[in-house]
C-alpha atoms as a PDB file:
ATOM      1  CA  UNK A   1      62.558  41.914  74.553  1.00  0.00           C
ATOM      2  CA  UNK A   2      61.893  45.510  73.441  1.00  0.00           C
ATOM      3  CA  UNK A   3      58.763  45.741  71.085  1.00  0.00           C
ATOM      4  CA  UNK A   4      58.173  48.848  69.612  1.00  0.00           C
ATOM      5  CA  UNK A   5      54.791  49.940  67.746  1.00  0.00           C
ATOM      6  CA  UNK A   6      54.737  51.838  64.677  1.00  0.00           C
ATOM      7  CA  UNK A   7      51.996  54.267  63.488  1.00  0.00           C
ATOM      8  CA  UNK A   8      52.761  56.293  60.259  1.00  0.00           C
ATOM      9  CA  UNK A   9      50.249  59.503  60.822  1.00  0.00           C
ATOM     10  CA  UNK A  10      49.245  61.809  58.225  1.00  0.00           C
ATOM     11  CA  UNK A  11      46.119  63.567  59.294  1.00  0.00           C
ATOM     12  CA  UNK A  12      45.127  61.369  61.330  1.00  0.00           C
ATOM     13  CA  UNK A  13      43.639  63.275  64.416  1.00  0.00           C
ATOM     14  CA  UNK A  14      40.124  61.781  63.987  1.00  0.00           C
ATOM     15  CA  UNK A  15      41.554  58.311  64.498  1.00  0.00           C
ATOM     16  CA  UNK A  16      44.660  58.102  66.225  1.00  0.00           C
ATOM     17  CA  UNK A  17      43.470  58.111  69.586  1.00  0.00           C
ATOM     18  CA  UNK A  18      41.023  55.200  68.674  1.00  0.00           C
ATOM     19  CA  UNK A  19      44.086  53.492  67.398  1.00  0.00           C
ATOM     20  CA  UNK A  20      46.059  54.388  70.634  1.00  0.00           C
ATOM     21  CA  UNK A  21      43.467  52.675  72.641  1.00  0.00           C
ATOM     22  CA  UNK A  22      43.094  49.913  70.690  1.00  0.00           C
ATOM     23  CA  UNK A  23      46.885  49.320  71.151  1.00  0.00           C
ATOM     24  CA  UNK A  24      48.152  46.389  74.031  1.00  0.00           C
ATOM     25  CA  UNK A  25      50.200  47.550  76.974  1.00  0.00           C
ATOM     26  CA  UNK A  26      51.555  43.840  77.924  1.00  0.00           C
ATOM     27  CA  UNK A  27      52.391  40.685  75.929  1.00  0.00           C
ATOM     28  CA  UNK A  28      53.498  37.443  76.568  1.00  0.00           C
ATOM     29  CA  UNK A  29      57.549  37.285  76.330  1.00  0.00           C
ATOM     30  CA  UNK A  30      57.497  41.218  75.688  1.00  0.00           C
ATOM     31  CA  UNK A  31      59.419  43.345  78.238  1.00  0.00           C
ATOM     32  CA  UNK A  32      58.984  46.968  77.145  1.00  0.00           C
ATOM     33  CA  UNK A  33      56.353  48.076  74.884  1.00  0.00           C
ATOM     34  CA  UNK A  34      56.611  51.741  73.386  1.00  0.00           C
ATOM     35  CA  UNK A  35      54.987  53.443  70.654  1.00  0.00           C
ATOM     36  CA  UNK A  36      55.974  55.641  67.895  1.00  0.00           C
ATOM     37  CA  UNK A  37      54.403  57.837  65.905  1.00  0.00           C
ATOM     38  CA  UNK A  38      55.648  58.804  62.454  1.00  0.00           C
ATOM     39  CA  UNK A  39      54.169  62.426  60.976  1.00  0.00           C
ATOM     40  CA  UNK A  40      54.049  62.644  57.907  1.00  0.00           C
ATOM     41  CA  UNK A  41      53.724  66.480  57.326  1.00  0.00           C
ATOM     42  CA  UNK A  42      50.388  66.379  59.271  1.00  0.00           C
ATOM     43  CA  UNK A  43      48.687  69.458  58.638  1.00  0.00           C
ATOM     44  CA  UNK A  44      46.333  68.672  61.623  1.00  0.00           C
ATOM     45  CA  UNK A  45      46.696  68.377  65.689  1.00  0.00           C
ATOM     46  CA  UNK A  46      48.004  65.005  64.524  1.00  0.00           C
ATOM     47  CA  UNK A  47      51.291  65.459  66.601  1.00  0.00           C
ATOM     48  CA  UNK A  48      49.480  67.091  69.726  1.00  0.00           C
ATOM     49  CA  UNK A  49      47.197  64.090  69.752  1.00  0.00           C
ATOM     50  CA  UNK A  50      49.794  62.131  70.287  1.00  0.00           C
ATOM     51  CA  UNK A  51      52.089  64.144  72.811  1.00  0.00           C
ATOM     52  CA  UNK A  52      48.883  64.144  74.704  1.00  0.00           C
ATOM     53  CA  UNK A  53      48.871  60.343  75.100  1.00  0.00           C
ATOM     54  CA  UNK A  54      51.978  59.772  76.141  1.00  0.00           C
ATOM     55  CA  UNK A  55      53.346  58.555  72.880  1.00  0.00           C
ATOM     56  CA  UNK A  56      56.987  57.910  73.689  1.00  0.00           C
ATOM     57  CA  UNK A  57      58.453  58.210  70.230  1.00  0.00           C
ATOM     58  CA  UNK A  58      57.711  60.980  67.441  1.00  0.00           C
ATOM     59  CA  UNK A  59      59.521  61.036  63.962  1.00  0.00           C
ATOM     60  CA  UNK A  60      58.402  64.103  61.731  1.00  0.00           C
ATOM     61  CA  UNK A  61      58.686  65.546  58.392  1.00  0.00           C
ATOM     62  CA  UNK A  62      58.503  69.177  57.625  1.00  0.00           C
ATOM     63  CA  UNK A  63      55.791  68.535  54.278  1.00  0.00           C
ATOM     64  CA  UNK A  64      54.191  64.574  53.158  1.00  0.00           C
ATOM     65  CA  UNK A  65      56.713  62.352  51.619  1.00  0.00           C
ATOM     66  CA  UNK A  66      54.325  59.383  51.475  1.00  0.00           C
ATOM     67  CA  UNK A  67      54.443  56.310  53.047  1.00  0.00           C
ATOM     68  CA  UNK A  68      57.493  54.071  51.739  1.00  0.00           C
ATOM     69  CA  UNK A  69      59.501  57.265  53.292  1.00  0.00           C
ATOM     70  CA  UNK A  70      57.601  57.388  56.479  1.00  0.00           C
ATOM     71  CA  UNK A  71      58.047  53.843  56.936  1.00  0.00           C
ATOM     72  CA  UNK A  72      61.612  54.196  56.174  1.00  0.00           C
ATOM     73  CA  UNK A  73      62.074  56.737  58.222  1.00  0.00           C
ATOM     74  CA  UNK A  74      60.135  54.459  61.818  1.00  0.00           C
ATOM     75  CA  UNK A  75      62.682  51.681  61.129  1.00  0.00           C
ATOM     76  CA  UNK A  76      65.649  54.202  61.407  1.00  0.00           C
ATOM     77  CA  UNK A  77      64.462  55.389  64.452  1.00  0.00           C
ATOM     78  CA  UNK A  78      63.186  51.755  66.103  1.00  0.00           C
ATOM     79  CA  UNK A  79      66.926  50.619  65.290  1.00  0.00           C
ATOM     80  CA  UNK A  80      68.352  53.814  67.063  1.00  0.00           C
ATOM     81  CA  UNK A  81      65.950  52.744  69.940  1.00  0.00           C
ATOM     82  CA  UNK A  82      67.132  49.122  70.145  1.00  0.00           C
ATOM     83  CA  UNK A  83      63.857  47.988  69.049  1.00  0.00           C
ATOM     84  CA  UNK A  84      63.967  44.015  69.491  1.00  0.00           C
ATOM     85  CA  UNK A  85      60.798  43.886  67.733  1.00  0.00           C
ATOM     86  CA  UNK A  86      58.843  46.354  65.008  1.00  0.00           C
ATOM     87  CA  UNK A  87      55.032  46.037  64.283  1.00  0.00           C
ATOM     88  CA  UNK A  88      53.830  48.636  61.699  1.00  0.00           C
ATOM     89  CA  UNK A  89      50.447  49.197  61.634  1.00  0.00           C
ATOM     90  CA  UNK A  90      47.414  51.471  60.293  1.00  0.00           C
ATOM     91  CA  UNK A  91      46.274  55.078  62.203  1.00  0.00           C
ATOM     92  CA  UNK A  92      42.955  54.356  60.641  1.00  0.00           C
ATOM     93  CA  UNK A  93      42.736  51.450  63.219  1.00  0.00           C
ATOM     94  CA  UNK A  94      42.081  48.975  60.468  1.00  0.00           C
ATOM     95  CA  UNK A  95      43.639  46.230  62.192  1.00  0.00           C
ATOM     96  CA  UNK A  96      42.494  45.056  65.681  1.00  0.00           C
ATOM     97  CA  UNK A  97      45.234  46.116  68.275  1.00  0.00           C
ATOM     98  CA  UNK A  98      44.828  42.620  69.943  1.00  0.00           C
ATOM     99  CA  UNK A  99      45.904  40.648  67.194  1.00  0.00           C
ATOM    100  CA  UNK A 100      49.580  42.217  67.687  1.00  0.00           C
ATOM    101  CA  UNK A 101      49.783  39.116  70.129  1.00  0.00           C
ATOM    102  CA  UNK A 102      49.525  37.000  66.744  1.00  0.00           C
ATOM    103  CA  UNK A 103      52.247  38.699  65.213  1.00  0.00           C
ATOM    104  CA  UNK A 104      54.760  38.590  67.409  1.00  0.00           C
ATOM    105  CA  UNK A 105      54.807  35.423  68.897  1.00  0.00           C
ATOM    106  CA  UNK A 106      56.370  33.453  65.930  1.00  0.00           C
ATOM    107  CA  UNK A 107      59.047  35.810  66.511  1.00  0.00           C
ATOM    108  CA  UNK A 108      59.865  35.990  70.447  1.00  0.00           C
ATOM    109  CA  UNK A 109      59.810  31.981  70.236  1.00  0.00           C
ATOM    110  CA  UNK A 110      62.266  32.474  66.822  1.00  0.00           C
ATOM    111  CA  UNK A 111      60.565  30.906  64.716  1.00  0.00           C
ATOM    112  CA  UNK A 112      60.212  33.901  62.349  1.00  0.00           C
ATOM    113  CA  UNK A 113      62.169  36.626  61.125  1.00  0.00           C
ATOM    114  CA  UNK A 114      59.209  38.364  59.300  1.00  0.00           C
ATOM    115  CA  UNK A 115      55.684  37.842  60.006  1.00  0.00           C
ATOM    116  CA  UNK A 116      52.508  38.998  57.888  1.00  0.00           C
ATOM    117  CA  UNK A 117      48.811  40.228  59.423  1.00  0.00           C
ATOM    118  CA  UNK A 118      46.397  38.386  56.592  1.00  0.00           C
ATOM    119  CA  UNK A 119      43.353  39.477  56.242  1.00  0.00           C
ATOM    120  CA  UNK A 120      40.066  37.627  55.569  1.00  0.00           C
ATOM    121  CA  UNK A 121      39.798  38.924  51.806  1.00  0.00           C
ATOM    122  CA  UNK A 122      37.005  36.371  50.702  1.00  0.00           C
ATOM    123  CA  UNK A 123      34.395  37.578  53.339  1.00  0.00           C
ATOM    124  CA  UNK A 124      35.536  41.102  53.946  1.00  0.00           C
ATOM    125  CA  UNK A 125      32.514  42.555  54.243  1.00  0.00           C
ATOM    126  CA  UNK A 126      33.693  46.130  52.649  1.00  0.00           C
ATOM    127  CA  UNK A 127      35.947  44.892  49.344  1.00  0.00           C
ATOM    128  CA  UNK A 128      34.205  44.435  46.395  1.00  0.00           C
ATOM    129  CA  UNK A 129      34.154  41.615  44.281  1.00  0.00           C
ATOM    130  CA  UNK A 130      36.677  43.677  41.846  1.00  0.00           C
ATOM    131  CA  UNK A 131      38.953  44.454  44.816  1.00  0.00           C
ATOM    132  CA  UNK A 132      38.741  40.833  45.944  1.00  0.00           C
ATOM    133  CA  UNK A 133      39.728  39.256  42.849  1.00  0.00           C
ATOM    134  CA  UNK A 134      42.631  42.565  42.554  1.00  0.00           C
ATOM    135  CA  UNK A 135      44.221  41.702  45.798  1.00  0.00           C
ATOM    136  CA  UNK A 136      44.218  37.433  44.950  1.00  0.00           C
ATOM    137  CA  UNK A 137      46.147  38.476  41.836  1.00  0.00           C
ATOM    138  CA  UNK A 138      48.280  40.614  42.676  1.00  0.00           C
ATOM    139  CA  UNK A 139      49.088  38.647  46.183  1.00  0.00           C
ATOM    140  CA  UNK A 140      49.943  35.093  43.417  1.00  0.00           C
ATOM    141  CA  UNK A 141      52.236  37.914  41.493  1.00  0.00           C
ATOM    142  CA  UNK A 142      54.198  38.806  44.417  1.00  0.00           C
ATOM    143  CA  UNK A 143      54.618  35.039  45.165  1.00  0.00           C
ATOM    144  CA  UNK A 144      55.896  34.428  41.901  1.00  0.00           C
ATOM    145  CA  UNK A 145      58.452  37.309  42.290  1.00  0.00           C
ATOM    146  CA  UNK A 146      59.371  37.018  45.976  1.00  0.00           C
ATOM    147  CA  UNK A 147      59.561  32.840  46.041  1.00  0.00           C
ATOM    148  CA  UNK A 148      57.203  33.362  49.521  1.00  0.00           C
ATOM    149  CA  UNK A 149      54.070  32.172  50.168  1.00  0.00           C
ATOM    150  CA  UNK A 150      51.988  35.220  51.627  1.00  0.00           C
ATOM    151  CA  UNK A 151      48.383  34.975  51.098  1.00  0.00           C
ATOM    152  CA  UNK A 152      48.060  38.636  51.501  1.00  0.00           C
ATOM    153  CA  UNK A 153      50.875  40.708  49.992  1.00  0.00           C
ATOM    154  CA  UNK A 154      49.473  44.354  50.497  1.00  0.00           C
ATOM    155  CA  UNK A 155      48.507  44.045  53.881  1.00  0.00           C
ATOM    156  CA  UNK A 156      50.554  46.343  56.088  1.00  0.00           C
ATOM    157  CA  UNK A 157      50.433  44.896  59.549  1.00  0.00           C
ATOM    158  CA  UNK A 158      53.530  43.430  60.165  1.00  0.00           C
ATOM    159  CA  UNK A 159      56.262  42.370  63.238  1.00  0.00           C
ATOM    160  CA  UNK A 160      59.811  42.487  61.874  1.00  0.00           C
ATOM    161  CA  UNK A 161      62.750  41.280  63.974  1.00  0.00           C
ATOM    162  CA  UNK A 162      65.741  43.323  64.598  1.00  0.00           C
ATOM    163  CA  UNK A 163      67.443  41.047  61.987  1.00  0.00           C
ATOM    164  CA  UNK A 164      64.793  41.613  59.479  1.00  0.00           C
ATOM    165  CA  UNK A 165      65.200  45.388  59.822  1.00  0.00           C
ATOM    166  CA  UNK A 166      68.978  45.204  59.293  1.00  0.00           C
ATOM    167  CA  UNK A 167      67.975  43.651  55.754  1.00  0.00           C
ATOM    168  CA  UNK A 168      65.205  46.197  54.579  1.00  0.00           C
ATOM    169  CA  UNK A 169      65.667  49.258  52.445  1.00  0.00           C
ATOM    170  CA  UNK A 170      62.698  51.063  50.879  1.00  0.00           C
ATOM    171  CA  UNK A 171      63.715  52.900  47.076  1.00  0.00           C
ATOM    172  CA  UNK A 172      59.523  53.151  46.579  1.00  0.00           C
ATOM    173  CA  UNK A 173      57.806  56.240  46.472  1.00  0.00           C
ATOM    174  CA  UNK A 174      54.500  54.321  46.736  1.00  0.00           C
ATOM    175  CA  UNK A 175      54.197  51.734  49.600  1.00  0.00           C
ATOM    176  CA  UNK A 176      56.449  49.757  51.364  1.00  0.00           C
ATOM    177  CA  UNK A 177      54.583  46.202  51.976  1.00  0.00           C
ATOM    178  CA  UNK A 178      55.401  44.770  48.455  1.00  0.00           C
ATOM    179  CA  UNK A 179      59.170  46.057  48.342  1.00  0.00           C
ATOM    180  CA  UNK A 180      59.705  44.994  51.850  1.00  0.00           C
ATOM    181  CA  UNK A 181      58.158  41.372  50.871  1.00  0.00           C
ATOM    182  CA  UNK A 182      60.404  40.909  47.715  1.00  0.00           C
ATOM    183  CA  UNK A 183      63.573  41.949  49.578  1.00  0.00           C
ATOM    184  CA  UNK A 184      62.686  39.283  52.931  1.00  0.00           C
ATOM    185  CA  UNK A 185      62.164  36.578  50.045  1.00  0.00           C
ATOM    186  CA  UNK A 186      65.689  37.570  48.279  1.00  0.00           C
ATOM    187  CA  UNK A 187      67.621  37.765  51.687  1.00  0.00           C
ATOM    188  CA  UNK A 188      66.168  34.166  52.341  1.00  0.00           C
ATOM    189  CA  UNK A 189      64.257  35.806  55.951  1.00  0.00           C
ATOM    190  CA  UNK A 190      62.235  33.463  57.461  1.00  0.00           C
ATOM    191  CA  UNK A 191      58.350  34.528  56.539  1.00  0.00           C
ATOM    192  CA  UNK A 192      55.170  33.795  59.012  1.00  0.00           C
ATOM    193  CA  UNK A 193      51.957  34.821  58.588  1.00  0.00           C
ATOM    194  CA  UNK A 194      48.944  34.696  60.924  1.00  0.00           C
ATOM    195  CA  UNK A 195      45.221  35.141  60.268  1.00  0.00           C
ATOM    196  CA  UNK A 196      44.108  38.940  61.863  1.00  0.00           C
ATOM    197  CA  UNK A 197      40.509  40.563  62.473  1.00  0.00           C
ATOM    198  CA  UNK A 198      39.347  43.986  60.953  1.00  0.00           C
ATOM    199  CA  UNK A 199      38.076  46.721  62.076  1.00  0.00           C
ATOM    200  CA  UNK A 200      35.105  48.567  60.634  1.00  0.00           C
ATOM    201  CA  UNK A 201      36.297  51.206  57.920  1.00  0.00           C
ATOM    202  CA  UNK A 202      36.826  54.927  59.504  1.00  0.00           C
ATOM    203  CA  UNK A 203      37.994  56.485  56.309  1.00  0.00           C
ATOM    204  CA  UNK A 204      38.697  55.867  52.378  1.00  0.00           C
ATOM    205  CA  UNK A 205      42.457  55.248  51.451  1.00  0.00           C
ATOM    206  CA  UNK A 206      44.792  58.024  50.445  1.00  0.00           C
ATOM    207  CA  UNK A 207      47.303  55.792  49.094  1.00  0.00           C
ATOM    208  CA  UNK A 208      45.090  55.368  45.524  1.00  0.00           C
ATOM    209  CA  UNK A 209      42.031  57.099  44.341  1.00  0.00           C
ATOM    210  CA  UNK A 210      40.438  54.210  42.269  1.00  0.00           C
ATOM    211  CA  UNK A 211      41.245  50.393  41.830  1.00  0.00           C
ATOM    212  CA  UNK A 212      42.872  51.485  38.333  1.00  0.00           C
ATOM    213  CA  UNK A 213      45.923  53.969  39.849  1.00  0.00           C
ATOM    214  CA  UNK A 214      46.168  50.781  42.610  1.00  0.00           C
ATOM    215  CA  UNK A 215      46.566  48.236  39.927  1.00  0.00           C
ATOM    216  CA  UNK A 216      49.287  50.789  37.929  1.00  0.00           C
ATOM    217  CA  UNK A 217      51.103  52.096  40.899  1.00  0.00           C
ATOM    218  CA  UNK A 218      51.626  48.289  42.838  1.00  0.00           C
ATOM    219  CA  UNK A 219      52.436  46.483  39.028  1.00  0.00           C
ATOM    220  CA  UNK A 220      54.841  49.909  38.385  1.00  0.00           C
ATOM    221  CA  UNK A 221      56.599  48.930  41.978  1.00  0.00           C
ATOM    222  CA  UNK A 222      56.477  45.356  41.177  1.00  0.00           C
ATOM    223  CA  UNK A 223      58.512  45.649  37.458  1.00  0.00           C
ATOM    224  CA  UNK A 224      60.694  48.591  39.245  1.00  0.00           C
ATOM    225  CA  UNK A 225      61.630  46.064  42.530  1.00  0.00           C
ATOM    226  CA  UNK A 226      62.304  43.518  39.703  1.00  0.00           C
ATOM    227  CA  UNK A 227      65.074  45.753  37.957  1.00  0.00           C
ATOM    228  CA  UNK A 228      66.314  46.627  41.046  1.00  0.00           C
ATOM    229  CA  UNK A 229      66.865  42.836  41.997  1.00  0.00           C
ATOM    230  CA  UNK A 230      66.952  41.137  38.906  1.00  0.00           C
ATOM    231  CA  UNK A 231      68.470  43.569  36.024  1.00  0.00           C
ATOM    232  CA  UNK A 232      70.398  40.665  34.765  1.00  0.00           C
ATOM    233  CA  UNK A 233      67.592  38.724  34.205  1.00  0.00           C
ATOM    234  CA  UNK A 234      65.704  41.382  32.094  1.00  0.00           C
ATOM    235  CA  UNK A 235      68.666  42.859  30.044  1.00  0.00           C
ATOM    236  CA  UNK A 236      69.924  39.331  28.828  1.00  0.00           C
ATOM    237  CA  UNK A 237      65.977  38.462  28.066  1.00  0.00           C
ATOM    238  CA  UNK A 238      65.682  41.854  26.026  1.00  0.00           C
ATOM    239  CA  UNK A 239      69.310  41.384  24.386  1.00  0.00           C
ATOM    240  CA  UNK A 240      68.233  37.680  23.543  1.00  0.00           C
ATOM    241  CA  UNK A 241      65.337  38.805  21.887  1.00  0.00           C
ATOM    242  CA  UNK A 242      67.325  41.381  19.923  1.00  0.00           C
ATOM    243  CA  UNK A 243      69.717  38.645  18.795  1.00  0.00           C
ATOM    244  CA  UNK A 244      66.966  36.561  17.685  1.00  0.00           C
ATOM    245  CA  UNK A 245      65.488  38.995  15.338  1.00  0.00           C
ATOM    246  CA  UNK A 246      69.600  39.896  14.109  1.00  0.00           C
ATOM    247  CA  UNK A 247      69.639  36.194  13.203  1.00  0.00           C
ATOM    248  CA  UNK A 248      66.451  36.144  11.437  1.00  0.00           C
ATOM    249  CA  UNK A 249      67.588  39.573   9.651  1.00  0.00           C
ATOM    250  CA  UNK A 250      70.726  37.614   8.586  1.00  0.00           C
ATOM    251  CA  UNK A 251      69.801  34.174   7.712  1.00  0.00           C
ATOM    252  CA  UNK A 252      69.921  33.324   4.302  1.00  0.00           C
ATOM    253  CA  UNK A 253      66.432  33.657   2.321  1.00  0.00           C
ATOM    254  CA  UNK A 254      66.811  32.391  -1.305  1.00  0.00           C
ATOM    255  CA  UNK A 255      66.913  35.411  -3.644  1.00  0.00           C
ATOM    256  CA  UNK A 256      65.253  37.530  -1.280  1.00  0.00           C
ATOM    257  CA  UNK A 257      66.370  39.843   1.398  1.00  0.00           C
ATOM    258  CA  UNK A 258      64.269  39.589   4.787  1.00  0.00           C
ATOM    259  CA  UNK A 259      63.588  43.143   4.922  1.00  0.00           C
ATOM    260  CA  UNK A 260      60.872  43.619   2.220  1.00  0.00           C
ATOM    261  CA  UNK A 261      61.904  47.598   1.753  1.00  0.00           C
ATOM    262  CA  UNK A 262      65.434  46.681   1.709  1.00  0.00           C
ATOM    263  CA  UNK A 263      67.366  48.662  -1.603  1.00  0.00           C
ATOM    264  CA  UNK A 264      69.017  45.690  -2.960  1.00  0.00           C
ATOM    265  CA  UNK A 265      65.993  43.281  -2.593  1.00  0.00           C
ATOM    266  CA  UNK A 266      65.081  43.740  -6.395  1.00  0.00           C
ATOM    267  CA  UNK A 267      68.712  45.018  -7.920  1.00  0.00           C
ATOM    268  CA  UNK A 268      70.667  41.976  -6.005  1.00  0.00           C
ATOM    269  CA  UNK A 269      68.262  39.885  -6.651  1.00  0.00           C
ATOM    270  CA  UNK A 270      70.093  37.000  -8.946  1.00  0.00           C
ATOM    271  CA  UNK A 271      73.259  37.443  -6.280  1.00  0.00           C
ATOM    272  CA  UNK A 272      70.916  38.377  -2.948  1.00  0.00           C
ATOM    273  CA  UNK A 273      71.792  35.258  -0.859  1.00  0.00           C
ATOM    274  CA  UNK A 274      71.262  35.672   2.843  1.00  0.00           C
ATOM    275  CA  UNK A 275      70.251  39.666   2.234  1.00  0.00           C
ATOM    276  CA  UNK A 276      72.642  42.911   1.007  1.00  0.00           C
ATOM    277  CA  UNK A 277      75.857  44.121   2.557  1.00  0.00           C
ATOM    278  CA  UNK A 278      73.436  46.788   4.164  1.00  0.00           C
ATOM    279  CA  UNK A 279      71.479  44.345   6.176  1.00  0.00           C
ATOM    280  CA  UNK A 280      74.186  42.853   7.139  1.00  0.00           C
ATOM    281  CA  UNK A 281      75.847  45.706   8.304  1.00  0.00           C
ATOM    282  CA  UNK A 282      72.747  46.847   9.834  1.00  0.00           C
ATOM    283  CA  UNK A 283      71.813  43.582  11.756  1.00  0.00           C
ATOM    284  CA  UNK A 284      76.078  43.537  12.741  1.00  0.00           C
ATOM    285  CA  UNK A 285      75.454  46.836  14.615  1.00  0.00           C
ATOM    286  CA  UNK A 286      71.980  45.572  16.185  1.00  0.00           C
ATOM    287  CA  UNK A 287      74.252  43.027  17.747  1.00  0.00           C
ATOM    288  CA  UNK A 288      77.026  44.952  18.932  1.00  0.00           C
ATOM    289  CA  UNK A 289      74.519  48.041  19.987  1.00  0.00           C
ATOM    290  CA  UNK A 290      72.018  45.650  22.253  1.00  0.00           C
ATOM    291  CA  UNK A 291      74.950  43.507  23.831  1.00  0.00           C
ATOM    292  CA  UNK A 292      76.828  46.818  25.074  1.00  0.00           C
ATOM    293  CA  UNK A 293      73.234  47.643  25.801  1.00  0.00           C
ATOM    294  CA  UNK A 294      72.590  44.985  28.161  1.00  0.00           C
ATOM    295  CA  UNK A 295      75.963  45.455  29.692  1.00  0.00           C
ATOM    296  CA  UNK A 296      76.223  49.007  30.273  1.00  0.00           C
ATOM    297  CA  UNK A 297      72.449  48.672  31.805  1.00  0.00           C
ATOM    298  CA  UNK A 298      73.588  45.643  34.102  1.00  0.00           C
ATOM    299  CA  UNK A 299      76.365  47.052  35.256  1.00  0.00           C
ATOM    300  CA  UNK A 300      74.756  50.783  36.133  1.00  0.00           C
ATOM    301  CA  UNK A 301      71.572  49.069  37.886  1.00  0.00           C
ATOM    302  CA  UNK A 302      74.373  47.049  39.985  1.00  0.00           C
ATOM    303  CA  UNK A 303      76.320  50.244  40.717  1.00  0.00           C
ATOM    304  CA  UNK A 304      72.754  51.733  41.565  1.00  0.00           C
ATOM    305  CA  UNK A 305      72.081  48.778  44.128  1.00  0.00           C
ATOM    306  CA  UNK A 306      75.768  48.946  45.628  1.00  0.00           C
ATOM    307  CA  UNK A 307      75.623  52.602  45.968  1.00  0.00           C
ATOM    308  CA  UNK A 308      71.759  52.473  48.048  1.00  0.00           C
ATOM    309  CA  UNK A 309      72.640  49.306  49.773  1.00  0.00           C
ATOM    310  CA  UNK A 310      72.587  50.839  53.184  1.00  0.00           C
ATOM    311  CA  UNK A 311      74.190  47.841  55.361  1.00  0.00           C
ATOM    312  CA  UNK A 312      72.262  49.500  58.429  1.00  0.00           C
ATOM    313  CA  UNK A 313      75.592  50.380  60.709  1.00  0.00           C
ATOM    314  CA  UNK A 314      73.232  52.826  62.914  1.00  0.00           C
ATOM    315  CA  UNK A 315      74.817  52.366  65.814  1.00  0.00           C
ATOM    316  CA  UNK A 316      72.005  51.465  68.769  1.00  0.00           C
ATOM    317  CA  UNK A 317      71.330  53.913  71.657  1.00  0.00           C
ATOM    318  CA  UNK A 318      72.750  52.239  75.039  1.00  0.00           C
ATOM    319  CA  UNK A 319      69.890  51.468  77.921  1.00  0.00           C
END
C-alpha cells in the first residue's frame, strides 16, 4: 500500500523541517511512503525548505486561499498519485510524527475508512479552561449533526482511505476537519479514532485570532454544512413555522381580529368572526409566499449540491 503524507504549508519555514524529521520513513503493512507538501502562497523559503529535503510532492498556489482549499487541493493530487492512504497533518509539528502508526493501522487491516488523531483535551497542558470546555461543545455538536462519535471534531490529523477520498468535497472557506466529518457520517464511512500525543506549541494559530471568531467561524460552517446536506429539513421547519402563525392569523377569535392594528378590528366588530377579508387575504398569501418559498429554496440548494458534487473521476497516474 501507497501512503502518502500531507503537509499544508503557509509560512512555515521555521517549522517544516522539524516536522519533516519528525515524519516515519517505514510502517507496518505500508509499502511506499512519500510526502507532499501543499503551499499555500508562502511568502517565505517555505517551498525551498522543502525541495531541499527531498519532499517528493509539491502543490502550490500563486497567493493564500486558506486551508479548506489547500486541503482540497492535497487530496486532488494524492488521488492523481494513487495514494492508497492520506494522512493530513500540521507544519507546526503539533502532532507527534510517530503516532501516524496509530492512524493508519485501522485502515491497512480495513477496519476503517476514516480515522481521527484525538487529542488529550482534558490535560492539555496549553488550552485553557475556556478552550477546553469550547472544543467539548462544539465536538457533542458535530456528533449531533454528523450521527459519529468523534471525541475530537477539530482535530486535523487524520488517515483517509482511497475510498474515503472518493467521497470528500470541501465548499468551506474556513477549515476542512468539520465539513470532512459531516460528509464521512452522511456517506455512512466507517469512522476510527485513536488516542495521539502533542507536541509542545511552536507558534499561535492563524486559522482564528481569538476563541470568539473560532466559536463564529466553526458554528457559521456547521449551519452552512447543514443547508448544504439538509435544506429540506430547514425549509419545511421554517415553512411550518410560517403556517403556524397563518393559522393563528386566521382562526376565528370572537369579535376580534388577531391582529390588534388590523382596520376592521373596531368597524367589523359586531360581524368580525375569525378576522377581516384583509387578514385573510393577507395570511392566504403568507401561505402561498412561504410554501413556494421553501420549494424554490429546496430545490436551488439541491441543484447547488448536484452541480458541486464532484464524483472524483480523476483518473490515477499508472506506476
Amino acid at each position: 500500500m501507497k501512503l502518502v503524507i500531507q503537509i499544508p504549508c503557509y509560512n512555515e519555514e521555521d517549522t517544516l523541517r522539524e516536522t519533516l524529521a519528525d515524519l516515519p520513513t517505514q510502517l507496518e503493512g505500508i509499502d511506499c511512503i512519500e510526502i507532499q507538501v501543499v503551499d499555500d502562497g508562502s511568502t517565505d523559503r517555505t517551498v525551498e525548505v522543502a525541495k531541499q529535503w527531498g519532499v517528493q510532492h509539491i502543490v502550490g498556489f500563486k497567493q493564500n486561499r486558506g486551508l479548506a482549499a489547500a486541503f482540497k487541493a492535497g487530496i486532488d493530487d494524492a488521488i492523481l498519485n494513487n495514494a492508497d492512504i492520506l494522512v493530513n497533518t500540521d507544519a507546526d509539528n503539533q502532532y507527534c510524527g510517530q503516532d501516524i502508526a496509530k492512524l493508519v493501522r485501522p485502515i491497512v487491516q480495513g477496519h476503517a475508512d476514516m480515522v481521527i488523531g484525538c487529542r488529550p483535551i482534558d490535560s492539555h497542558p496549553e488550552f485553557s479552561y475556556v478552550k477546553k470546555q469550547l472544543q467539548k461543545t462544539g465536538s457533542w455538536v458535530l456528533r449531533r449533526v454528523s450521527k459519529t462519535k468523534v471525541r475530537d471534531a477539530a482535530s486535523g490529523f487524520r488517515a483517509y482511505s482511497k475510498d474515503a477520498l472518493f467521497h470528500i468535497n470541501v465548499y468551506s472557506d474556513f477549515s476542512y476537519c468539520l465539513e470532512t466529518l459531516i460528509q464521512a457520517g452522511y456517506s455512512n464511512l466507517k469512522i476510527d479514532t485513536v488516542e495521539i500525543n502533542v507536541n509542545p506549541k511552536t507558534r499561535e494559530s492563524r486559522l482564528f485570532r481569538n476563541a470568539f471568531q473560532y466559536v463564529w467561524k466553526q458554528t457559521k460552517t456547521m449551519i452552512n454544512i447543514f443547508l448544504l446536506y439538509r435544506a429540506n429539513v430547514f425549509f419545511n421547519i421554517v415553512a411550518f413555522m410560517f403556517f403556524l402563525l397563518s393559522v393563528v392569523a386566521r382562526r376565528k377569535v370572537s369579535g376580534a381580529c388577531p391582529f390588534l392594528k388590523c382596520p376592521g378590528r373596531k368597524l367589523l366588530a359586531d360581524r368580525h368572526i375569525g378576522g377581516c377579508s384583509a387578514c385573510h387575504r393577507f395570511s392566504a398569501a403568507f401561505d402561498g409566499y412561504f410554501g413556494i418559498f421553501n420549494l424554490l429554496c429546496t430545490k436551488t440548494v439541491r441543484g447547488y449540491q448536484l452541480s458541486h458534487q464532484e464524483t472524483r473521476c480523476v483518473r490515477p497516474k499508472k506506476g
